[in-house]
N, C-alpha and C. Protein backbone atom coordinates (compact mmCIF):
# COMPACT_ATOMS: atom_id res chain seq x y z
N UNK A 1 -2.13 23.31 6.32
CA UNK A 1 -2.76 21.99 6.47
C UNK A 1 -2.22 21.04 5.41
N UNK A 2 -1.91 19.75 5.78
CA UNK A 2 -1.11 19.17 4.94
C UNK A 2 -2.36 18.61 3.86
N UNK A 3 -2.31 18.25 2.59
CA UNK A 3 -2.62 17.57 1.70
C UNK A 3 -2.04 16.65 0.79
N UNK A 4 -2.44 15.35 0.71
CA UNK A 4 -1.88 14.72 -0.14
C UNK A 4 -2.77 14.90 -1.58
N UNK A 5 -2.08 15.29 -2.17
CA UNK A 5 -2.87 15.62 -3.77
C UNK A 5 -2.50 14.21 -4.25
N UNK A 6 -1.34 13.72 -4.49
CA UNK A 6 -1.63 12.69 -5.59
C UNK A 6 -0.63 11.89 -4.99
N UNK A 7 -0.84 10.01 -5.05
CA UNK A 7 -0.27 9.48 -4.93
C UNK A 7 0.04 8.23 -5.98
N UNK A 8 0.95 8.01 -7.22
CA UNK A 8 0.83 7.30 -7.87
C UNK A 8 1.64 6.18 -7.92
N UNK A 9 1.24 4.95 -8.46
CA UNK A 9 1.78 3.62 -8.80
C UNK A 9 1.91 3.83 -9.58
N UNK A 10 3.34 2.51 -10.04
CA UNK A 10 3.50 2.61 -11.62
C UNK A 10 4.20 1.01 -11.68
N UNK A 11 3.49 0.08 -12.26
CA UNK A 11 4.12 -1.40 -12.17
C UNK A 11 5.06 -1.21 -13.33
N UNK A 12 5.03 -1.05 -14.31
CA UNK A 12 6.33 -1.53 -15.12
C UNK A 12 6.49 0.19 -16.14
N UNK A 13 7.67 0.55 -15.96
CA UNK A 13 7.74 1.98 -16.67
C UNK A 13 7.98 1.53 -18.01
N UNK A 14 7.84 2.09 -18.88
CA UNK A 14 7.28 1.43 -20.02
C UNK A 14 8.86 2.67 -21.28
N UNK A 15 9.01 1.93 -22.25
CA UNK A 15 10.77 2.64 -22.64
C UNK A 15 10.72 3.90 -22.84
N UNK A 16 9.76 4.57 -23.60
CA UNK A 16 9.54 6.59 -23.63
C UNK A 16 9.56 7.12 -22.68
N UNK A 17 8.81 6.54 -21.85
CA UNK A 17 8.78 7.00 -20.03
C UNK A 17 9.30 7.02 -19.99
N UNK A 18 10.34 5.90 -19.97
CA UNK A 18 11.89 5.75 -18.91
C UNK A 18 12.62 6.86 -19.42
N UNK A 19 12.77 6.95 -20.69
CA UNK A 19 13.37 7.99 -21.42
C UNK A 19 13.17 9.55 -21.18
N UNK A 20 11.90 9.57 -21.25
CA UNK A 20 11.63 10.90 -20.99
C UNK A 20 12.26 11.30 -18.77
N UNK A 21 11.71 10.40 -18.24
CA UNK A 21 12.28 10.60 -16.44
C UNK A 21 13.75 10.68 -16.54
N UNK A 22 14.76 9.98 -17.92
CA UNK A 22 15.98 9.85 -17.36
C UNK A 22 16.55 11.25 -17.92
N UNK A 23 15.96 12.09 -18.87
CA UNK A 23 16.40 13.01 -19.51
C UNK A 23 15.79 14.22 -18.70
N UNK A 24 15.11 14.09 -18.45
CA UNK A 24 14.18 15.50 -17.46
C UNK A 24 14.54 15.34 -15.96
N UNK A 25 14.55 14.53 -15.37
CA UNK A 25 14.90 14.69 -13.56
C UNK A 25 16.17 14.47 -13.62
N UNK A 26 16.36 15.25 -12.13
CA UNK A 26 17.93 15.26 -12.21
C UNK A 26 18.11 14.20 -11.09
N UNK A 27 17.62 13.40 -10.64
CA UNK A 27 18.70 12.64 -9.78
C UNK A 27 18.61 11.12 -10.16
N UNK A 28 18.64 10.09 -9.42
CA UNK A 28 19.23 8.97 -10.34
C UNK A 28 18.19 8.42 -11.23
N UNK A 29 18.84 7.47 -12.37
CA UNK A 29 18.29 7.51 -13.62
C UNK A 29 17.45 6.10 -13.49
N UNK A 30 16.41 6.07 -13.73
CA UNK A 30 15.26 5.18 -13.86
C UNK A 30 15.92 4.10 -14.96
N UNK A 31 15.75 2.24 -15.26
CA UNK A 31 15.73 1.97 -16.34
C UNK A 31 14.34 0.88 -16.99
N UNK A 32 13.93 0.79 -18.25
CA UNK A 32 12.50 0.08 -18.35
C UNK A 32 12.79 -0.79 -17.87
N UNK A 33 11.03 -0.85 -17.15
CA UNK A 33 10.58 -2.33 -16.55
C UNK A 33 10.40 -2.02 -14.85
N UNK A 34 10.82 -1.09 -14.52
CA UNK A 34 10.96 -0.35 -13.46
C UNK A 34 9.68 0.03 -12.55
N UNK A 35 8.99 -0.42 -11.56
CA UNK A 35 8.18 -0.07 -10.71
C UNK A 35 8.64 1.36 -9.73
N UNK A 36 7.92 2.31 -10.16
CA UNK A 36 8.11 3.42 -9.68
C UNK A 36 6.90 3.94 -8.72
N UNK A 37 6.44 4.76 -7.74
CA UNK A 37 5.58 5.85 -6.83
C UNK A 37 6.11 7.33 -6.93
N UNK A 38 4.75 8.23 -7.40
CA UNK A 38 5.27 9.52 -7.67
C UNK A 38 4.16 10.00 -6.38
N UNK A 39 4.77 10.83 -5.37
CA UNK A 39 3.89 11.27 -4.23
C UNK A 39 3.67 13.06 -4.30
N UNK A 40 2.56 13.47 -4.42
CA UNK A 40 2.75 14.93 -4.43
C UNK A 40 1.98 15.62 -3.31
N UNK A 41 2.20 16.68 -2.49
CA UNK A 41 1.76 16.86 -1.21
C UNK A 41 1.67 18.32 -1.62
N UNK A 42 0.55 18.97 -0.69
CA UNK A 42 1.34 20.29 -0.45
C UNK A 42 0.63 20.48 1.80
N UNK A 43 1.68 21.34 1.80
CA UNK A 43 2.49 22.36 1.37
C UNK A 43 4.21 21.56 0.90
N UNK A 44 4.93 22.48 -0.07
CA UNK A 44 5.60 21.81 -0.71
C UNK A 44 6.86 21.30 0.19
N UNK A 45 7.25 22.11 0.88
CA UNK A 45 8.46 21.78 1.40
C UNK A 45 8.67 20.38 2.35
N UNK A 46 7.54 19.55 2.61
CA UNK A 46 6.86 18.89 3.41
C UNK A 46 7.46 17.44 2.86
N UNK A 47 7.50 17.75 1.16
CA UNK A 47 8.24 16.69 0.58
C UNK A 47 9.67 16.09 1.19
N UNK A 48 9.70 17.18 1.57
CA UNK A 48 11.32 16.48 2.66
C UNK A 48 11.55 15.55 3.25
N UNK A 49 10.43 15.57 4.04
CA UNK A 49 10.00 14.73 5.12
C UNK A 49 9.51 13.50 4.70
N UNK A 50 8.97 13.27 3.37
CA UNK A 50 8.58 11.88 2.47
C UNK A 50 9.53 11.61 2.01
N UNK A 51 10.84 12.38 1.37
CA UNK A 51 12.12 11.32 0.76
C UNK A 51 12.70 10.84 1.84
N UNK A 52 12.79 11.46 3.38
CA UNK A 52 13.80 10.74 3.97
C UNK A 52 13.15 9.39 4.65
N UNK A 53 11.66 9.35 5.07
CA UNK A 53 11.22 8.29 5.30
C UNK A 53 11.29 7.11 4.28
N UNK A 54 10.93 7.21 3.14
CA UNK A 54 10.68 6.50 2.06
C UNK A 54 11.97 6.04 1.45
N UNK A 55 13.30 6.96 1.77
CA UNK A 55 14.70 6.59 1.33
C UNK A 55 15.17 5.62 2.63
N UNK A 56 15.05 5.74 3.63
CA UNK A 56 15.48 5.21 4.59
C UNK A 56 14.14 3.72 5.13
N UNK A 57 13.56 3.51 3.95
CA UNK A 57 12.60 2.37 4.68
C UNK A 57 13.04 0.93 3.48
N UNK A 58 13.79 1.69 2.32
CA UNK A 58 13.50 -0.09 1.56
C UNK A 58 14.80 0.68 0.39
N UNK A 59 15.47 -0.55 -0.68
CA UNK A 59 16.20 0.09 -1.36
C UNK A 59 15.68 0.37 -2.90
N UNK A 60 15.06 2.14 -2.59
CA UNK A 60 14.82 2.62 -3.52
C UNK A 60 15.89 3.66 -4.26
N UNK A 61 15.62 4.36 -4.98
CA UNK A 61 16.40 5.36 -5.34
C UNK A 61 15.47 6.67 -6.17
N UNK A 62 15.53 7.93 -5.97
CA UNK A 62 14.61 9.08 -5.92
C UNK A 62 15.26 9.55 -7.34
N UNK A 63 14.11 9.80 -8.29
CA UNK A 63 14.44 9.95 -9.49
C UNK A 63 14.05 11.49 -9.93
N UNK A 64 13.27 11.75 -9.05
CA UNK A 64 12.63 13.67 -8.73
C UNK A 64 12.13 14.07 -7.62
N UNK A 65 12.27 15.24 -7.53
CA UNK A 65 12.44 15.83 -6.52
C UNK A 65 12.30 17.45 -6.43
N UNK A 66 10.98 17.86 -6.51
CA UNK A 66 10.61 19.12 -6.50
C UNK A 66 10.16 19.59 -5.31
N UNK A 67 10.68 21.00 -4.69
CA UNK A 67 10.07 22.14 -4.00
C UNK A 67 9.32 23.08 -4.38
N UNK A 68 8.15 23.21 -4.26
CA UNK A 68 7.63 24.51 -5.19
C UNK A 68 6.91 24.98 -3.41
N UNK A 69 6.71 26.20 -3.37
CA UNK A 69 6.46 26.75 -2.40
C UNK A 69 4.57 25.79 -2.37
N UNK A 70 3.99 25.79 -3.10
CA UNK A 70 2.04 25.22 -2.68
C UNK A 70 2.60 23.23 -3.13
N UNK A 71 3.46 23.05 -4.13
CA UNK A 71 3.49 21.68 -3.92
C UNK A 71 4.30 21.12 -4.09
N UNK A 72 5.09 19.92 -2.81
CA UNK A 72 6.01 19.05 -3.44
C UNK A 72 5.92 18.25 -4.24
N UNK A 73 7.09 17.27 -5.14
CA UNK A 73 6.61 16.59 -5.70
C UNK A 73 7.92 15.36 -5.41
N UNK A 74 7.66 13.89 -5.26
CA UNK A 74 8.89 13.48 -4.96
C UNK A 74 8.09 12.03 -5.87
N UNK A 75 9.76 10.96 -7.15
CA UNK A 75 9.20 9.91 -7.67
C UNK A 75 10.65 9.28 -7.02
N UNK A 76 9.95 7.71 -6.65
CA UNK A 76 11.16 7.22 -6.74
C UNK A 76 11.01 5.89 -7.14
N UNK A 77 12.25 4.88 -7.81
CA UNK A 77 11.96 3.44 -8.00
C UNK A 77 12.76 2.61 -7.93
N UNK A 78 12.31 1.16 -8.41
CA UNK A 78 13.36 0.47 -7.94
C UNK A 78 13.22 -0.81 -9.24
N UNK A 79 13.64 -2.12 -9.08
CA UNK A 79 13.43 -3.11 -9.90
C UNK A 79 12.33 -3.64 -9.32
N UNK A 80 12.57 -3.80 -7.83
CA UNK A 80 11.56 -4.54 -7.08
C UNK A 80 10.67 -4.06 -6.65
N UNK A 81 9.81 -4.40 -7.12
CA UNK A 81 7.95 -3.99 -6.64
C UNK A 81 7.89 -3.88 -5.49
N UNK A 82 8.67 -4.55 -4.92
CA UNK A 82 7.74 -4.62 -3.36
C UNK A 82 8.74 -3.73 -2.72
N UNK A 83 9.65 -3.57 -2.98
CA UNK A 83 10.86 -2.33 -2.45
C UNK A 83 9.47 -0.83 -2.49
N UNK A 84 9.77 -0.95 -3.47
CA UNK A 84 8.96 0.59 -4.26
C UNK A 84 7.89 0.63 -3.44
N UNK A 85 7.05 -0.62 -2.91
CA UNK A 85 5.44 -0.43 -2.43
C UNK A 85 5.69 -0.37 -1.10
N UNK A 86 7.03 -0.74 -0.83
CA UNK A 86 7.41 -0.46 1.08
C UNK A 86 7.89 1.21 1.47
N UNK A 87 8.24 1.00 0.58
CA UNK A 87 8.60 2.75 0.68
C UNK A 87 7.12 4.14 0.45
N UNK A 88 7.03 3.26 -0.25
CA UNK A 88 5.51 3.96 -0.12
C UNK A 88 4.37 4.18 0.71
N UNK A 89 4.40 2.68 1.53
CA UNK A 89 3.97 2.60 2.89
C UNK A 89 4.38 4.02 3.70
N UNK A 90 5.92 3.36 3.99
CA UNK A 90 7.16 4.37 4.88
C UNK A 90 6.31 5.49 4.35
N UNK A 91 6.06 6.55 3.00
CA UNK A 91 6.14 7.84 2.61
C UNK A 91 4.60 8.01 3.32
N UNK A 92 3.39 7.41 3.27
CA UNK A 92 2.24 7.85 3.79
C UNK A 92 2.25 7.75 5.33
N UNK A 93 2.90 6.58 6.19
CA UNK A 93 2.74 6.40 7.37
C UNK A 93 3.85 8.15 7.78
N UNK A 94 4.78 8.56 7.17
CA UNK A 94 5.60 9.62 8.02
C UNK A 94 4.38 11.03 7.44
N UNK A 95 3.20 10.88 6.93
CA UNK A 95 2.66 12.20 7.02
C UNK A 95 1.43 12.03 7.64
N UNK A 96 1.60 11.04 7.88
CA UNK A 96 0.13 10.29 9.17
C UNK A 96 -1.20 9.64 7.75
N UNK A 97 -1.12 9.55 6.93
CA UNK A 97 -2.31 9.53 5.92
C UNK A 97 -1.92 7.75 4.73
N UNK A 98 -3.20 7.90 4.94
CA UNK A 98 -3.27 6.43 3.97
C UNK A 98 -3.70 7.11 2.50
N UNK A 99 -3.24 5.66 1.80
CA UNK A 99 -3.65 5.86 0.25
C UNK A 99 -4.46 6.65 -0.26
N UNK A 100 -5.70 6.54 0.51
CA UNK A 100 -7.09 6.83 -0.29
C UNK A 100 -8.00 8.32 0.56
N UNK A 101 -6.51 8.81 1.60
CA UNK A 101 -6.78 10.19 1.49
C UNK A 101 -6.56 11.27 0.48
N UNK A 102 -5.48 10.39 -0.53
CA UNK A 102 -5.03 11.90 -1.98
C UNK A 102 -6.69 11.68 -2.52
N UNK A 103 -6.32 12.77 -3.28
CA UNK A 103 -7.19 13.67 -4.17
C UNK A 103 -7.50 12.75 -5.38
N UNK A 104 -8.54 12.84 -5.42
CA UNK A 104 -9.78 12.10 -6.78
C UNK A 104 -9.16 13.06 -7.91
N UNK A 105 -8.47 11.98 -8.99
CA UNK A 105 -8.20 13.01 -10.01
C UNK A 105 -9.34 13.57 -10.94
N UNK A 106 -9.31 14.56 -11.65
CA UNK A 106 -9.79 15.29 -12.40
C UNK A 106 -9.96 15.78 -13.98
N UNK A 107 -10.50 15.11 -15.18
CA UNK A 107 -9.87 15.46 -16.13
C UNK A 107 -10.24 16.80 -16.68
N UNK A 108 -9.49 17.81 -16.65
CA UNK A 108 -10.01 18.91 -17.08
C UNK A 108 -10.34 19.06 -19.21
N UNK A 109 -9.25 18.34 -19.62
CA UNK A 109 -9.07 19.04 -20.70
C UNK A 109 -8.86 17.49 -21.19
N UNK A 110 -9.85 16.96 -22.61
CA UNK A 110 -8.84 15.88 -23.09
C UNK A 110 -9.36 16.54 -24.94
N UNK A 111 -8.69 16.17 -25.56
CA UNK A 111 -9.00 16.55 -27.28
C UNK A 111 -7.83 15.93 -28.12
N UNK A 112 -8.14 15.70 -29.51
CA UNK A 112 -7.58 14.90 -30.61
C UNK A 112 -7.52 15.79 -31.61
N UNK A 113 -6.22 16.66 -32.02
CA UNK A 113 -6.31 17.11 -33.44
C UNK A 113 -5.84 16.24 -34.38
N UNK A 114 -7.02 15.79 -35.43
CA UNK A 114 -6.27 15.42 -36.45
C UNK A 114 -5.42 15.83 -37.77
N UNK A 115 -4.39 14.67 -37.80
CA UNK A 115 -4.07 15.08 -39.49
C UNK A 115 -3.41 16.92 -39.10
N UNK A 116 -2.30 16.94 -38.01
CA UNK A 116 -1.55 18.17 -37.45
C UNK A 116 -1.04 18.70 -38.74
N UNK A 117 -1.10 20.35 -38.87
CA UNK A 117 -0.47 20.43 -39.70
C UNK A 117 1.13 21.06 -39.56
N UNK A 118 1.65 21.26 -40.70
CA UNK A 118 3.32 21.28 -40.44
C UNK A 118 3.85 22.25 -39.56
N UNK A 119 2.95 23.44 -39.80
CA UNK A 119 3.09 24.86 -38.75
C UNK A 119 2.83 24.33 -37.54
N UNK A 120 1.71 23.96 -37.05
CA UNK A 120 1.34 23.68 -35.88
C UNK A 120 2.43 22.29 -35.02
N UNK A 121 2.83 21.87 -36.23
CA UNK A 121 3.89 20.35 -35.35
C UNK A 121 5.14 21.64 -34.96
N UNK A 122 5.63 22.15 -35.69
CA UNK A 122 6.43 23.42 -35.37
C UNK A 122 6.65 23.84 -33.69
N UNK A 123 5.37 24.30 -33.25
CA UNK A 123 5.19 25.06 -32.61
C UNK A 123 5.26 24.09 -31.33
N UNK A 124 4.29 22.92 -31.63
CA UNK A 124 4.50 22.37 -30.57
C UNK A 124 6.17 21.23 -29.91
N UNK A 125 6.69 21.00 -31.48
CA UNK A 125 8.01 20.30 -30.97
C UNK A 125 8.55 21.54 -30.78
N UNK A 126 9.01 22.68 -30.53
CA UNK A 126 9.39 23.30 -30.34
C UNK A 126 9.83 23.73 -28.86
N UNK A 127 8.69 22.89 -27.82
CA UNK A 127 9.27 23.44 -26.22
C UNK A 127 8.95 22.05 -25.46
N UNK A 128 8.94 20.86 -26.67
CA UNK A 128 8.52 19.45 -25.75
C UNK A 128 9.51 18.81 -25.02
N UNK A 129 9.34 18.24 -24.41
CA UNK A 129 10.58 17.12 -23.28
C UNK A 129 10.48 16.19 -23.56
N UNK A 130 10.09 15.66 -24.81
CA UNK A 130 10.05 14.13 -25.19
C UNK A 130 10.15 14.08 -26.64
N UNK A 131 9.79 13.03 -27.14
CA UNK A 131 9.73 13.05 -28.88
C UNK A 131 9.27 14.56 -29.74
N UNK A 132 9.34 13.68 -30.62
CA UNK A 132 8.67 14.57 -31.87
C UNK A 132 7.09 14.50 -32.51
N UNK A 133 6.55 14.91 -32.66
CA UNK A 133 5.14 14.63 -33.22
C UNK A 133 5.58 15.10 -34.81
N UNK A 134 4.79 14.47 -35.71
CA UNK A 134 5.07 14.38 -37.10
C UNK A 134 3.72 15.22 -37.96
N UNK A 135 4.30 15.73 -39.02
CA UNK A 135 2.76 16.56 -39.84
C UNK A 135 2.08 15.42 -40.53
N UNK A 136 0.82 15.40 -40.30
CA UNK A 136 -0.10 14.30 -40.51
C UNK A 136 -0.21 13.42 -39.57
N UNK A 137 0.54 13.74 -38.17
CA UNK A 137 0.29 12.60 -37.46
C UNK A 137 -1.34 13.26 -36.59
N UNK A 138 -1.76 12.36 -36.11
CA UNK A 138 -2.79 12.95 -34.86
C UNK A 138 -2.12 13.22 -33.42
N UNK A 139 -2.54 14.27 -33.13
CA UNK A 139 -2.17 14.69 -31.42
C UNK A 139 -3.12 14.65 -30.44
N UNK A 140 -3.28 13.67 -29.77
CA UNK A 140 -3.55 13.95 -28.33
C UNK A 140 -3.30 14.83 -27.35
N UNK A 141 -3.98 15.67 -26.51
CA UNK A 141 -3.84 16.41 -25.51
C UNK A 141 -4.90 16.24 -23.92
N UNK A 142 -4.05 15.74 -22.99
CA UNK A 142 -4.84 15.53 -21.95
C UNK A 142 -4.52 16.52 -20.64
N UNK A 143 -4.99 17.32 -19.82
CA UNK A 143 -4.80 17.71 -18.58
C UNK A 143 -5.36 17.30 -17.83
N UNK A 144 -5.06 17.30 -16.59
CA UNK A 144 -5.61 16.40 -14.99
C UNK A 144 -4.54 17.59 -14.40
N UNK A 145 -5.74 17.26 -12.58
CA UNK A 145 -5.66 17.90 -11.71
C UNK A 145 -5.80 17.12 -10.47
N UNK A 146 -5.25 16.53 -9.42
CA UNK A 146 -3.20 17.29 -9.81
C UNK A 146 -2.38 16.46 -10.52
N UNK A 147 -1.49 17.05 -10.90
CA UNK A 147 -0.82 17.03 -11.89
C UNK A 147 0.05 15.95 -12.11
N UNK A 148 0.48 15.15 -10.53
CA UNK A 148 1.65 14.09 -10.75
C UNK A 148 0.42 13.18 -11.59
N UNK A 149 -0.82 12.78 -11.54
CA UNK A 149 -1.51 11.62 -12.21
C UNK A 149 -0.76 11.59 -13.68
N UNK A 150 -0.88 12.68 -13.85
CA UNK A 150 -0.33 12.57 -15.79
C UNK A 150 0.74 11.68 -15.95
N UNK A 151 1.69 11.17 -14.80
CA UNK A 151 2.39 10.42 -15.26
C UNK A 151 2.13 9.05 -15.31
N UNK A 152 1.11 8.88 -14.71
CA UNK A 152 0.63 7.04 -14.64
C UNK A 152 -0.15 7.18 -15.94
N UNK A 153 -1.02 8.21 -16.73
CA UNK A 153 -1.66 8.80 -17.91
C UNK A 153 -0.48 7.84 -18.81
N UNK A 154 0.51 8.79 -18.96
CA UNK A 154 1.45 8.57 -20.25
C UNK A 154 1.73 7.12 -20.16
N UNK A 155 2.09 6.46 -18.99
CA UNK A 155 2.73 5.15 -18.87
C UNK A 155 1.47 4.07 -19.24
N UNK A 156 0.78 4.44 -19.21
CA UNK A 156 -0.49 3.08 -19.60
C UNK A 156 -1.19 3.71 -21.48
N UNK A 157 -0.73 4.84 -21.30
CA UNK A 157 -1.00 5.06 -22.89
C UNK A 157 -0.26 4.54 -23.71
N UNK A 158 1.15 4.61 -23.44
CA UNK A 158 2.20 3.41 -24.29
C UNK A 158 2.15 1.97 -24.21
N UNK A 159 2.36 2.01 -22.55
CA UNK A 159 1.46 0.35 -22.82
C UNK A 159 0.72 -0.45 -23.34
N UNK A 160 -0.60 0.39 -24.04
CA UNK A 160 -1.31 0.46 -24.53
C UNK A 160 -1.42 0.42 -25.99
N UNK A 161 -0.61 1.29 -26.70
CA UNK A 161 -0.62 1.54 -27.88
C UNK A 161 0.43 1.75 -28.62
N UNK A 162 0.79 1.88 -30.26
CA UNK A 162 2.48 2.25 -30.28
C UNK A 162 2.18 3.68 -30.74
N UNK A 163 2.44 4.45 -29.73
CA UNK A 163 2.35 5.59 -30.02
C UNK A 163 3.99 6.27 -29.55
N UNK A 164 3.74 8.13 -30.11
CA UNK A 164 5.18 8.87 -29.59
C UNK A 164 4.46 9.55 -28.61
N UNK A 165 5.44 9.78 -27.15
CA UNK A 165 5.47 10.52 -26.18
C UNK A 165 6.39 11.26 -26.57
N UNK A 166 5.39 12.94 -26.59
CA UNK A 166 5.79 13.86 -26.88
C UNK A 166 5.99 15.03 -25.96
N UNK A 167 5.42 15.15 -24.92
CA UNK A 167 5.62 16.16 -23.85
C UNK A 167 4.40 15.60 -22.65
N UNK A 168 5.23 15.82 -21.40
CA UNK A 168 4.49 15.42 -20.51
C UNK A 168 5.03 16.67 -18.99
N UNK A 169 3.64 17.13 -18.61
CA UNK A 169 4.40 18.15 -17.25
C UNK A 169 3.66 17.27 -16.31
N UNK A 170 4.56 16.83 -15.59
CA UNK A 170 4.18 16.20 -14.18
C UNK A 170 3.92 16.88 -13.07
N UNK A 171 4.23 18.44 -12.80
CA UNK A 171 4.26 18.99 -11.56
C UNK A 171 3.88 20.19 -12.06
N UNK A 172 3.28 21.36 -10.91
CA UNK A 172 2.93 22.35 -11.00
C UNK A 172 1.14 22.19 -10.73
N UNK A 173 0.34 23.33 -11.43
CA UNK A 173 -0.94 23.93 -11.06
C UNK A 173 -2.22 22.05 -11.57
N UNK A 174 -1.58 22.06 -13.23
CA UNK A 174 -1.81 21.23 -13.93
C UNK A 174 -0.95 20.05 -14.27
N UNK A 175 -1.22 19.01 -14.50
CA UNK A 175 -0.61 18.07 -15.50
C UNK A 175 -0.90 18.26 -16.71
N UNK A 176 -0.37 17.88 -18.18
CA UNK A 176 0.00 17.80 -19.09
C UNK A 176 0.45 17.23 -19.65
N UNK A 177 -0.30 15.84 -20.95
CA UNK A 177 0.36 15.22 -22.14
C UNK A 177 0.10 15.59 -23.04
N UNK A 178 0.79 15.28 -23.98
CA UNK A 178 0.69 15.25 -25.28
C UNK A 178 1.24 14.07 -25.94
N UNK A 179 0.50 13.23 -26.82
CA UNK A 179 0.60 12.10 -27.73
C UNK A 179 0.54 12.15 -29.35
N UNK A 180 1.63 11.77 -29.87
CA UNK A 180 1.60 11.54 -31.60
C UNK A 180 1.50 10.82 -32.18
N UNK A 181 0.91 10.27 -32.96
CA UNK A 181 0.60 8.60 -33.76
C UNK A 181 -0.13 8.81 -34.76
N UNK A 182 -0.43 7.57 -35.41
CA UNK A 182 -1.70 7.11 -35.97
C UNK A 182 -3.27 7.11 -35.11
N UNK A 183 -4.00 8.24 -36.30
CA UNK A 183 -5.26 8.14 -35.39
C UNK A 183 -5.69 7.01 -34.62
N UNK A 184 -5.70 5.71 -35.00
CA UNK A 184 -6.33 4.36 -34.30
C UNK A 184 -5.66 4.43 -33.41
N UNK A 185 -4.23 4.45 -32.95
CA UNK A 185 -3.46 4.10 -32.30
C UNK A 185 -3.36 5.30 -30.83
N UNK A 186 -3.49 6.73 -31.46
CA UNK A 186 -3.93 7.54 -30.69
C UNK A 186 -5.26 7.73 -30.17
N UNK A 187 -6.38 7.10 -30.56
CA UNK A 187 -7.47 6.97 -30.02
C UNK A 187 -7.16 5.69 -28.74
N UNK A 188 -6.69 4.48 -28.86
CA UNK A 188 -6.32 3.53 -28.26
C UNK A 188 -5.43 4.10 -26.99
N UNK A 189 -4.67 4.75 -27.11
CA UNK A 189 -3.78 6.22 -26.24
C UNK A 189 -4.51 6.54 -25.15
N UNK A 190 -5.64 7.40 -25.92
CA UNK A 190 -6.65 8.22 -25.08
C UNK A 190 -7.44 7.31 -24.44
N UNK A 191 -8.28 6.14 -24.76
CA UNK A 191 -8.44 5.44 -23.73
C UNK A 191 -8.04 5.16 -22.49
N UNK A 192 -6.88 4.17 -22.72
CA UNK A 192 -5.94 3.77 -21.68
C UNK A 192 -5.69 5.01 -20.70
N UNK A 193 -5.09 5.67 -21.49
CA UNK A 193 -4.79 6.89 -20.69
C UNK A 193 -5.91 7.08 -19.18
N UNK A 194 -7.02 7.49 -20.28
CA UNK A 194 -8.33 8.48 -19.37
C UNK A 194 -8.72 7.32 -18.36
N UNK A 195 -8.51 5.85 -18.99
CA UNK A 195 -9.23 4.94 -18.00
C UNK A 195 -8.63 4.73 -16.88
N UNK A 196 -7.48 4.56 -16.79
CA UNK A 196 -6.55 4.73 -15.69
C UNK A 196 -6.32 5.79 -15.04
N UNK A 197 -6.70 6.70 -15.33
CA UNK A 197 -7.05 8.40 -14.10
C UNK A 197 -8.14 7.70 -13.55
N UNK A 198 -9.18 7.71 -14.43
CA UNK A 198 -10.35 7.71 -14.24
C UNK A 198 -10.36 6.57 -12.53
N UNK A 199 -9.74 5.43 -12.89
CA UNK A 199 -10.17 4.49 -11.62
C UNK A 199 -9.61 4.95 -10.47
N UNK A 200 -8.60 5.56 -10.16
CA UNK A 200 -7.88 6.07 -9.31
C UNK A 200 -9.24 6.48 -8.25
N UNK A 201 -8.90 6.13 -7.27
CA UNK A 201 -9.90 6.31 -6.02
C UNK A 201 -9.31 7.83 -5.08
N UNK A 202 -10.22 8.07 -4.26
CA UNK A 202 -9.80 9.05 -3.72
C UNK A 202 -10.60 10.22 -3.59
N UNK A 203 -10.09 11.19 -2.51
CA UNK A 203 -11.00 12.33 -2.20
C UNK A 203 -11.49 13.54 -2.73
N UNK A 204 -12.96 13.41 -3.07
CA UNK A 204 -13.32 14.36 -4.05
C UNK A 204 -12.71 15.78 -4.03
């Protein structure tokens, strides 16, 4: 049975983002300022069927592109907003489903360690896909369910604040960030962040 788990907007990709999508996905490279849609479905292979509608309806270009056997995951963008929001149309009309059938996100997990210490920054720059977090900085940690939301998470947390994007998993069981800064600035993070899951509409 098909499901749309997550369907996300993204009006302006914000420069860590961009950074982190152009270094982690493999197909073409995102640049800031960029209006992007990250669509995640399962069953996964199903995603197929959303890049070719959504590639063939407006001129976008597909920046990821995952098969996982329970979920696809497909982002793509453009300069132009309204390119990106036609294609997005195209991607829900080819699985028969509107917007506000995905899935009501979920925050499972959010917490603030402060004042990290040097071992622990260790451990965690150690397997991240993005910056560095610093000893004495504060870390943010957020999970959501499903998992593509985390990326509209990270993009309104920078927007938001001057913080480092330090690791972000967009796909799989969970989503996953992690944020480094100044406590104020990482509290300001976690806001933005949670408030923007939070409004996301959709099916419980």
């Amino acid at each position: 049975m098909l499901e749309l788990r997550a369907f996300v907007y993204i009006d302006r990709m914000q420069p860590q983002f961009t950074a982190y999508m152009g270094a982690n996905a493999r197909g073409y490279l995102p640049v800031v300022g960029m209006a992007s849609i990250l669509v995640e479905i399962a069953p996964g292979v199903l995603i197929n069927q959303v890049a070719d509608a959504a590639l063939k309806a407006a001129n976008v270009r597909p920046g990821l592109l995952v098969v996982e056997r329970h979920f696809g995951v497909l982002e793509f963008h453009s300069k132009a907003q309204a390119e990106v929001k036609h294609a997005g149309e195209a991607a829900l009309k080819s699985l028969g489903v509107v917007q506000n059938d995905r899935l009501k996100p979920k925050i499972l997990n959010s917490q603030i360690i402060h004042k990290m210490n040097d071992y622990h920054v260790q451990m965690v720059n150690v397997s991240r896909l993005c910056s560095m977090v610093l000893p004495g900085q504060d870390m943010y940690i957020l999970e959501v369910v499903p998992a593509g939301y985390i990326m509209l998470a990270a993009n309104e947390a920078e927007k938001n604040s001057q913080i480092t994007l330090v690791d972000c998993r967009a796909f799989g069981a969970v989503g996953r960030l992690y944020i480094g800064g100044k406590e104020s600035d990482v509290a300001r993070a976690k806001d933005a962040a949670e408030t923007a899951v939070l409004r996301i509409s959709g099916k419980e």
